[in-house]
C-alpha atoms as a PDB file:
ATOM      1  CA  UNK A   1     -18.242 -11.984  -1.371  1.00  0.00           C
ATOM      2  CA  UNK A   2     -15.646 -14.957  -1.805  1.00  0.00           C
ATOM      3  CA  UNK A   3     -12.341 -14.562  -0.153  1.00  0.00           C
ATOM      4  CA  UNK A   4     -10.321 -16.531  -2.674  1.00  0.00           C
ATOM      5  CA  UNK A   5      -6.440 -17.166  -0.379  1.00  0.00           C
ATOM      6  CA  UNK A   6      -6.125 -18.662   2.188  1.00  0.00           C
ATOM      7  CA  UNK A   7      -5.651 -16.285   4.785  1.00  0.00           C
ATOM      8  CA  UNK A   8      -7.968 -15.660   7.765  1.00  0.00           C
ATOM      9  CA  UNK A   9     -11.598 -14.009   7.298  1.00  0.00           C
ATOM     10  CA  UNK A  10     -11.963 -11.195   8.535  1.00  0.00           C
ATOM     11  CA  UNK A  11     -14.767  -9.895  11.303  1.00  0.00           C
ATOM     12  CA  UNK A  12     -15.134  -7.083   8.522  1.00  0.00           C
ATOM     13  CA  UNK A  13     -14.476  -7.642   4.696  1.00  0.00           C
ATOM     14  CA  UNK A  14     -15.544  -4.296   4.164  1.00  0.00           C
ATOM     15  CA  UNK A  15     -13.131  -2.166   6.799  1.00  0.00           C
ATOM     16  CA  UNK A  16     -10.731  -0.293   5.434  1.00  0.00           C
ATOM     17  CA  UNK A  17      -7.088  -0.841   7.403  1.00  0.00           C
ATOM     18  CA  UNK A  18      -4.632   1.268   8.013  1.00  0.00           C
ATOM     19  CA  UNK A  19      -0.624   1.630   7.283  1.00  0.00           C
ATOM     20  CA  UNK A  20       0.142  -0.402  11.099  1.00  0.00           C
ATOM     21  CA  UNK A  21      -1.565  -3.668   9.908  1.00  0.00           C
ATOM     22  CA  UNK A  22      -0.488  -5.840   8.030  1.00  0.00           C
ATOM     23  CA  UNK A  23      -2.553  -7.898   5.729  1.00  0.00           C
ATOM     24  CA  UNK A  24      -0.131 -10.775   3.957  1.00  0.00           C
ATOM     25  CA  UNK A  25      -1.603 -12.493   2.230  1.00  0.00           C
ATOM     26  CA  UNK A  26      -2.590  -9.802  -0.111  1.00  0.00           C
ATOM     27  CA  UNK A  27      -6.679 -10.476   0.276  1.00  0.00           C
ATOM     28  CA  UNK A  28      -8.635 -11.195  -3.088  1.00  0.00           C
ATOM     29  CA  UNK A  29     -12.572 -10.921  -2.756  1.00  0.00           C
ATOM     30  CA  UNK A  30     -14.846 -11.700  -5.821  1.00  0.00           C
ATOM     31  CA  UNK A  31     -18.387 -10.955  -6.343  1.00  0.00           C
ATOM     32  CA  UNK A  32     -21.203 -10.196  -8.871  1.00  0.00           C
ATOM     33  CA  UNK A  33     -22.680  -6.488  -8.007  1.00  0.00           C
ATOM     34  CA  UNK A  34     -26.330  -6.056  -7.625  1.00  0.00           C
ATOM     35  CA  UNK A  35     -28.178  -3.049  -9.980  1.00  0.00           C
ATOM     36  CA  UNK A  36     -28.241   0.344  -8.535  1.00  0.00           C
ATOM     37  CA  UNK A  37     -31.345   2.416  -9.362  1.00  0.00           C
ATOM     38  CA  UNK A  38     -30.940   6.062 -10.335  1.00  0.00           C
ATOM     39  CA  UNK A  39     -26.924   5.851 -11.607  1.00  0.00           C
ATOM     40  CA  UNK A  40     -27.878   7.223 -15.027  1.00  0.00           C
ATOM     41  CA  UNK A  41     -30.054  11.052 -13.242  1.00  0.00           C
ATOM     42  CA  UNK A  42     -26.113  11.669 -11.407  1.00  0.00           C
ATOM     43  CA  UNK A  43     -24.340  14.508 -13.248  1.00  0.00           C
ATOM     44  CA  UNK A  44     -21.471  12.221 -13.352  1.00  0.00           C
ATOM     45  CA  UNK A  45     -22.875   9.796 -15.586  1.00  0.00           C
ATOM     46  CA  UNK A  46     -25.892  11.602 -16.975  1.00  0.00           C
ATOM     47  CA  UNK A  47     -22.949  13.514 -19.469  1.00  0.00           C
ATOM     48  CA  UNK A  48     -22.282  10.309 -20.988  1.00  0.00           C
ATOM     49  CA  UNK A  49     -25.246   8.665 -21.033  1.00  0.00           C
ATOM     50  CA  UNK A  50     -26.433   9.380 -24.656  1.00  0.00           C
ATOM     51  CA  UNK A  51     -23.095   8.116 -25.785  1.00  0.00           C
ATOM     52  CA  UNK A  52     -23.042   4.828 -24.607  1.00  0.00           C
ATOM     53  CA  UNK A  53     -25.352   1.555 -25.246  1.00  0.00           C
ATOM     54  CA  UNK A  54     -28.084   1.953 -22.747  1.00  0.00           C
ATOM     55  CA  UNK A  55     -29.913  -1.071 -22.858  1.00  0.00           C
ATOM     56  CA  UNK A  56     -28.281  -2.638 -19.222  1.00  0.00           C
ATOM     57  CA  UNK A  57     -28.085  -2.284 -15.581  1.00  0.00           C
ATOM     58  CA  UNK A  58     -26.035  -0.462 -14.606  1.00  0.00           C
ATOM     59  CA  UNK A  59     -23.641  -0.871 -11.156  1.00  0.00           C
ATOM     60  CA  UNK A  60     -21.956   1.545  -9.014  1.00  0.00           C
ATOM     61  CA  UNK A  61     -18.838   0.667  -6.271  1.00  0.00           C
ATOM     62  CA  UNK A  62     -16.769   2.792  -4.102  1.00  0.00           C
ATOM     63  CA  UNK A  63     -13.709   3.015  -2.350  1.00  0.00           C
ATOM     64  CA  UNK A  64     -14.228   5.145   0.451  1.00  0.00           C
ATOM     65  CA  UNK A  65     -11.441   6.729   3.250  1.00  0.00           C
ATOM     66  CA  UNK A  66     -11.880   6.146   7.007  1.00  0.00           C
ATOM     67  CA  UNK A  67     -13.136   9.589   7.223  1.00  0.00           C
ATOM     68  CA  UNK A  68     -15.646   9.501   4.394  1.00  0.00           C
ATOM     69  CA  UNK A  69     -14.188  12.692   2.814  1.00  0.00           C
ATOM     70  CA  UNK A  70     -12.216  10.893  -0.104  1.00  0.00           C
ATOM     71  CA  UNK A  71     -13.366   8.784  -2.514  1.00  0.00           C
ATOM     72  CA  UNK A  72     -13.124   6.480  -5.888  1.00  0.00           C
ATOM     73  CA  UNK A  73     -15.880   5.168  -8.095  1.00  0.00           C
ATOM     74  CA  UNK A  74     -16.292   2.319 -10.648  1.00  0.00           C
ATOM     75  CA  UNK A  75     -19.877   2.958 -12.397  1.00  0.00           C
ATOM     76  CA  UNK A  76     -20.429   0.428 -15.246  1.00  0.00           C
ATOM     77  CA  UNK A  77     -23.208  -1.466 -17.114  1.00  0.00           C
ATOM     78  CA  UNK A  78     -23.546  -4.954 -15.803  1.00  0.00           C
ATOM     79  CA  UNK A  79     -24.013  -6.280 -19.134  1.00  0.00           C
ATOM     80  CA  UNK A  80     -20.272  -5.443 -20.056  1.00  0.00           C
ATOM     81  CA  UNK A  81     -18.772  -5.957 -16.948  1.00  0.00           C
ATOM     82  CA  UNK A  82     -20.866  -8.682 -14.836  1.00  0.00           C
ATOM     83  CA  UNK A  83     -18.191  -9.687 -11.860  1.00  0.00           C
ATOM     84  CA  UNK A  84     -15.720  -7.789  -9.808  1.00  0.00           C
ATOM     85  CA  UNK A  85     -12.615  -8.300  -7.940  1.00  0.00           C
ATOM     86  CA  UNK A  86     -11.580  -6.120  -4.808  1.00  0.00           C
ATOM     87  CA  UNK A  87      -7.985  -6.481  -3.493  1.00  0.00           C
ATOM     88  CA  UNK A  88      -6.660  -5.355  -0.267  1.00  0.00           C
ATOM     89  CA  UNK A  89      -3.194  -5.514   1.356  1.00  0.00           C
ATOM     90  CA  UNK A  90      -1.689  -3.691   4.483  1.00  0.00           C
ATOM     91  CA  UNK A  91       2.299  -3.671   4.744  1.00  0.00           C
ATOM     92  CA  UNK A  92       4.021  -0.805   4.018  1.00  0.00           C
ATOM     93  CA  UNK A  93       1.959   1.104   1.795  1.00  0.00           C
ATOM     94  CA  UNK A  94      -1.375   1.271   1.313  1.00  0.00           C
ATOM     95  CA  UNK A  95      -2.998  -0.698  -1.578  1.00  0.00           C
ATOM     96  CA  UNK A  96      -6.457  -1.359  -2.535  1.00  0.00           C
ATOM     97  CA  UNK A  97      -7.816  -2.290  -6.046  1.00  0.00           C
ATOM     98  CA  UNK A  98     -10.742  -2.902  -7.689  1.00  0.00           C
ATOM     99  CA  UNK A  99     -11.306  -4.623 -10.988  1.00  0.00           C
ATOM    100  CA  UNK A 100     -14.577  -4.871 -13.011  1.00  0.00           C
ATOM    101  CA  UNK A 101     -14.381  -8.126 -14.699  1.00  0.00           C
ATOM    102  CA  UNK A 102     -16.597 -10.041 -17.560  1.00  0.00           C
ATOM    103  CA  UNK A 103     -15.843 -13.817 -15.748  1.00  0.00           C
ATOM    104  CA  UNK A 104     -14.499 -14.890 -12.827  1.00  0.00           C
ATOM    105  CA  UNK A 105     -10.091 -15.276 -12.103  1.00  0.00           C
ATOM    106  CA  UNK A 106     -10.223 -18.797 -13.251  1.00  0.00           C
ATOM    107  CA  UNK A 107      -7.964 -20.871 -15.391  1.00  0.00           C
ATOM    108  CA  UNK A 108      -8.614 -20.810 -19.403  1.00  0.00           C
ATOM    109  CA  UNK A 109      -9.943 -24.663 -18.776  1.00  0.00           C
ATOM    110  CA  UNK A 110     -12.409 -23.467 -16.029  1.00  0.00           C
ATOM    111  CA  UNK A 111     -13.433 -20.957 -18.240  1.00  0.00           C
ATOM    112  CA  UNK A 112     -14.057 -23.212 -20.833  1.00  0.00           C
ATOM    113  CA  UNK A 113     -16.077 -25.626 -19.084  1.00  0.00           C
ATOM    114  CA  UNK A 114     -18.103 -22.457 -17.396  1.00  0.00           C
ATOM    115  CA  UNK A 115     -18.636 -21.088 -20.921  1.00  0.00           C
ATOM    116  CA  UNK A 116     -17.340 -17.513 -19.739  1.00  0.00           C
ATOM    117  CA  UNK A 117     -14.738 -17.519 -23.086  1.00  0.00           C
ATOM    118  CA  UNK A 118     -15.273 -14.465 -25.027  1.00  0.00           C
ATOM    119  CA  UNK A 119     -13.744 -15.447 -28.153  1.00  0.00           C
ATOM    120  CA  UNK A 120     -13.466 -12.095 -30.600  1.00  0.00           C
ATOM    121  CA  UNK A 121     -12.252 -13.351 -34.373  1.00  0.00           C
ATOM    122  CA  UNK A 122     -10.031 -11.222 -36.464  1.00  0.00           C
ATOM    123  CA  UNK A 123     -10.796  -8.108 -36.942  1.00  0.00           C
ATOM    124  CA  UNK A 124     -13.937  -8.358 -34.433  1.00  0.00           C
ATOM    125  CA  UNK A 125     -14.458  -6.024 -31.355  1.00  0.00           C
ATOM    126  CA  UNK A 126     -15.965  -5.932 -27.991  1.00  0.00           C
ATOM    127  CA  UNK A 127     -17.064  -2.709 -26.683  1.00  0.00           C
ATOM    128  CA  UNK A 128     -17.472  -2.184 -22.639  1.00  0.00           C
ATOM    129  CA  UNK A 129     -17.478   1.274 -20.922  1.00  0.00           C
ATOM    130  CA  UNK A 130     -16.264   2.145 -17.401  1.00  0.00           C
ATOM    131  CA  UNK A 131     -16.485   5.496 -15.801  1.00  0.00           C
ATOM    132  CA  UNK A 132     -13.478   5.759 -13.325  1.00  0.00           C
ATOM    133  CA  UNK A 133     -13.788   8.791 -11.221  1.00  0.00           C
ATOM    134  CA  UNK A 134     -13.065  10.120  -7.602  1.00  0.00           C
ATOM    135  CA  UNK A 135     -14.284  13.178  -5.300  1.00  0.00           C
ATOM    136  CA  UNK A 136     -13.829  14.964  -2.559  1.00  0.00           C
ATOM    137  CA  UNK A 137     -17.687  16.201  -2.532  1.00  0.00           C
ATOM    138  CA  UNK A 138     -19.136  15.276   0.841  1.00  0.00           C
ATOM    139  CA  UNK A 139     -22.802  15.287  -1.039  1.00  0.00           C
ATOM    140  CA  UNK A 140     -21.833  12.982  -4.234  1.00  0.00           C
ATOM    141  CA  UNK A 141     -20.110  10.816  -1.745  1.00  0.00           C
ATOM    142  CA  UNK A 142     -23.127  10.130   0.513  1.00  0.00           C
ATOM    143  CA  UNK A 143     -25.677   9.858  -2.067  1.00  0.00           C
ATOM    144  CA  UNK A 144     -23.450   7.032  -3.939  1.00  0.00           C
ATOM    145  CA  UNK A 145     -22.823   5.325  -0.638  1.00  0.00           C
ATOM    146  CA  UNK A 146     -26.372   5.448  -0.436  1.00  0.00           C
ATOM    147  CA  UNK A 147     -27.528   4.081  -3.440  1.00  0.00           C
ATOM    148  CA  UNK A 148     -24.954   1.364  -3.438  1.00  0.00           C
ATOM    149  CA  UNK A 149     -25.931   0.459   0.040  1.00  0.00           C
ATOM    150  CA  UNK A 150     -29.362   0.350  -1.219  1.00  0.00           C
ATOM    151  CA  UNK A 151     -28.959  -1.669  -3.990  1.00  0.00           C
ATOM    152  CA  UNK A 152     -27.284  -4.650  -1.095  1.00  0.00           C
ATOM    153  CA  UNK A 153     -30.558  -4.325   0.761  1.00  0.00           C
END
């Protein structure tokens, strides 16, 4: 992952803090996710499968409390939705986010020259699918964990 401000690294970009620390700058990691077999055999995307363009990897991530009893999910096909952001900050409140993205946070320029533009004319489209979800299932949230860590390995 590339921490993209300027504040310290951290020993761990993956812990999750709590409401004491404080994390100013707000921290802004991007990456490209790796393929994580099995996604489409969980109930939770299996429902949707025959409904979307199946012809990509797909790529799960999670959000996961301290106590591993709470979670979110971001399951997408890498095709739409190569890159991701993951945002953390620590003041007063809480706040994590993570974005699916199709190119990286850079200027239009940058863009340009990388030759990340997705121009769409009138009247054209671009289709992408997300499944946004989030459980309290102590099963579903170990065998994602495990898949996604497996898919890192």
């Amino acid at each position: 992952m590339l921490l993209r401000d300027a504040a310290p690294p951290e020993e761990n970009p993956c812990a999750v803090y709590d409401t004491v620390t404080r994390l100013d700058p707000i921290r802004c990691y991007q990456y490209v996710p790796e393929p994580v077999e099995g996604l489409a055999a969980l109930p939770l995307v299996r429902d949707y499968w025959n409904e979307i363009d199946c012809d990509s990897e797909l790529t799960a991530e999670m959000l996961v409390n301290a106590n591993q009893d709470t979670a979110a999910y971001v399951i997408r096909s890498l095709r739409c939705y190569p890159r991701s952001l993951i945002a953390k900050r620590a003041t007063r409140d809480w706040m994590y986010a993570l974005e699916p993205c199709k190119t990286r946070p850079n200027s239009l320029k940058q863009k340009t020259i990388d030759g990340e533009i997705v121009y769409v004319g009138p009247h054209g489209e671009c289709k992408g699918w997300i499944i946004l979800g989030a459980t309290q299932d102590p099963q579903e949230i170990a065998t994602l964990m495990q898949m996604i860590r497996s898919a890192a390995e």
